[in-house]
Protein backbone atom coordinates (compact mmCIF):
# COMPACT_ATOMS: atom_id res chain seq x y z
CA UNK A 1 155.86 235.83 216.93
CA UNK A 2 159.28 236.00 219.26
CA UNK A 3 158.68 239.61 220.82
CA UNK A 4 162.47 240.34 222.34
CA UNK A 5 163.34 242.84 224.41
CA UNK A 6 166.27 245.00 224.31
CA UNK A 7 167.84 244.35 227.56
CA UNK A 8 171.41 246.09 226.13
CA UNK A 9 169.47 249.32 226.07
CA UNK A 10 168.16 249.29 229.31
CA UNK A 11 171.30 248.64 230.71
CA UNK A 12 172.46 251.71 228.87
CA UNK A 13 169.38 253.99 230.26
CA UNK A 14 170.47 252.72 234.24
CA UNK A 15 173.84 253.25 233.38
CA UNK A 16 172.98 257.07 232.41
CA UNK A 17 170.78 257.44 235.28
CA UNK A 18 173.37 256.36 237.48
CA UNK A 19 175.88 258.40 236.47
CA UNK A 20 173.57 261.48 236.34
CA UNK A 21 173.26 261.04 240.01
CA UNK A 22 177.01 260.64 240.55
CA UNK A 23 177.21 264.22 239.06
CA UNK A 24 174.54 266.04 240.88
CA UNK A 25 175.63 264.39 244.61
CA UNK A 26 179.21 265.55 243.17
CA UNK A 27 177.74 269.14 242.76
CA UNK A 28 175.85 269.13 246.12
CA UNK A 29 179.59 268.08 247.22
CA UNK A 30 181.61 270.78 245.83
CA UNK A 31 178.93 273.56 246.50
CA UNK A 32 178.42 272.30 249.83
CA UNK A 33 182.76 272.86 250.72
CA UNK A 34 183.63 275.57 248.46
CA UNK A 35 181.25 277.66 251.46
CA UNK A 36 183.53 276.09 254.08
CA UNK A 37 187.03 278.09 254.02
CA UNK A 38 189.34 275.48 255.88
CA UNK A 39 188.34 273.13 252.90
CA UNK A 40 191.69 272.03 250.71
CA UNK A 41 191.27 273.41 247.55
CA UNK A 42 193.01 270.62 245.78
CA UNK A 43 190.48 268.22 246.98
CA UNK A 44 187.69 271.06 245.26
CA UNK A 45 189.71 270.51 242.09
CA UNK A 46 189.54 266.76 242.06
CA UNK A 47 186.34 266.45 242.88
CA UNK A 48 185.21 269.31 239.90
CA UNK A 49 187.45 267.34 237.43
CA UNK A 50 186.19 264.15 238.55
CA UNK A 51 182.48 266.01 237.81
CA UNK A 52 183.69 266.62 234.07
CA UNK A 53 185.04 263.39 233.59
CA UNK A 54 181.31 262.22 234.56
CA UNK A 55 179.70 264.64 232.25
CA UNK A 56 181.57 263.21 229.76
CA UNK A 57 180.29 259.86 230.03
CA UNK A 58 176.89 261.46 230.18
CA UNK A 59 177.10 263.32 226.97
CA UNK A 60 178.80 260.46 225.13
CA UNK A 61 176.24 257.98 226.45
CA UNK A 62 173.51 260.33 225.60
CA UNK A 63 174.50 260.79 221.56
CA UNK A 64 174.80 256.72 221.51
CA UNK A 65 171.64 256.55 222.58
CA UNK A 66 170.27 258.91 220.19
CA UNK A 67 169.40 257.60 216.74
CA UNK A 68 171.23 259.32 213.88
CA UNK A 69 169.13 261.39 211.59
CA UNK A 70 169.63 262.06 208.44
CA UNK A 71 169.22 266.51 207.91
């Protein structure tokens, strides 16, 4: 018996775990200057759509991961 292992996956699970942490230091980020009022507000704005773009990558790596079912 050849027991592989499913190295694609894993890559997939780091890959979600890393960007999971990309959003939540991006949160600490814009929380931590949207209390500072000198801050540039387009800079806020960047950063908060750079924070969706990442929560798009989670949620779209997320339903690949997940196995269809069928209802």
């Amino acid at each position: 018996m050849s027991d592989k292992v499913d190295t694609e996956s894993f890559k997939q699970f780091d890959r979600l775990r890393d960007l999971r942490e990309d959003h939540r230091d991006l949160d600490y980020l814009i929380d931590a200057l949207s209390h500072d009022p000198l801050v540039d507000q387009l800079r806020i704005r960047r950063l908060k759509k750079r924070r969706l773009i990442l929560k798009d990558m989670i949620t779209r790596l997320e339903s690949a991961l997940i196995p269809d079912m069928d209802a």
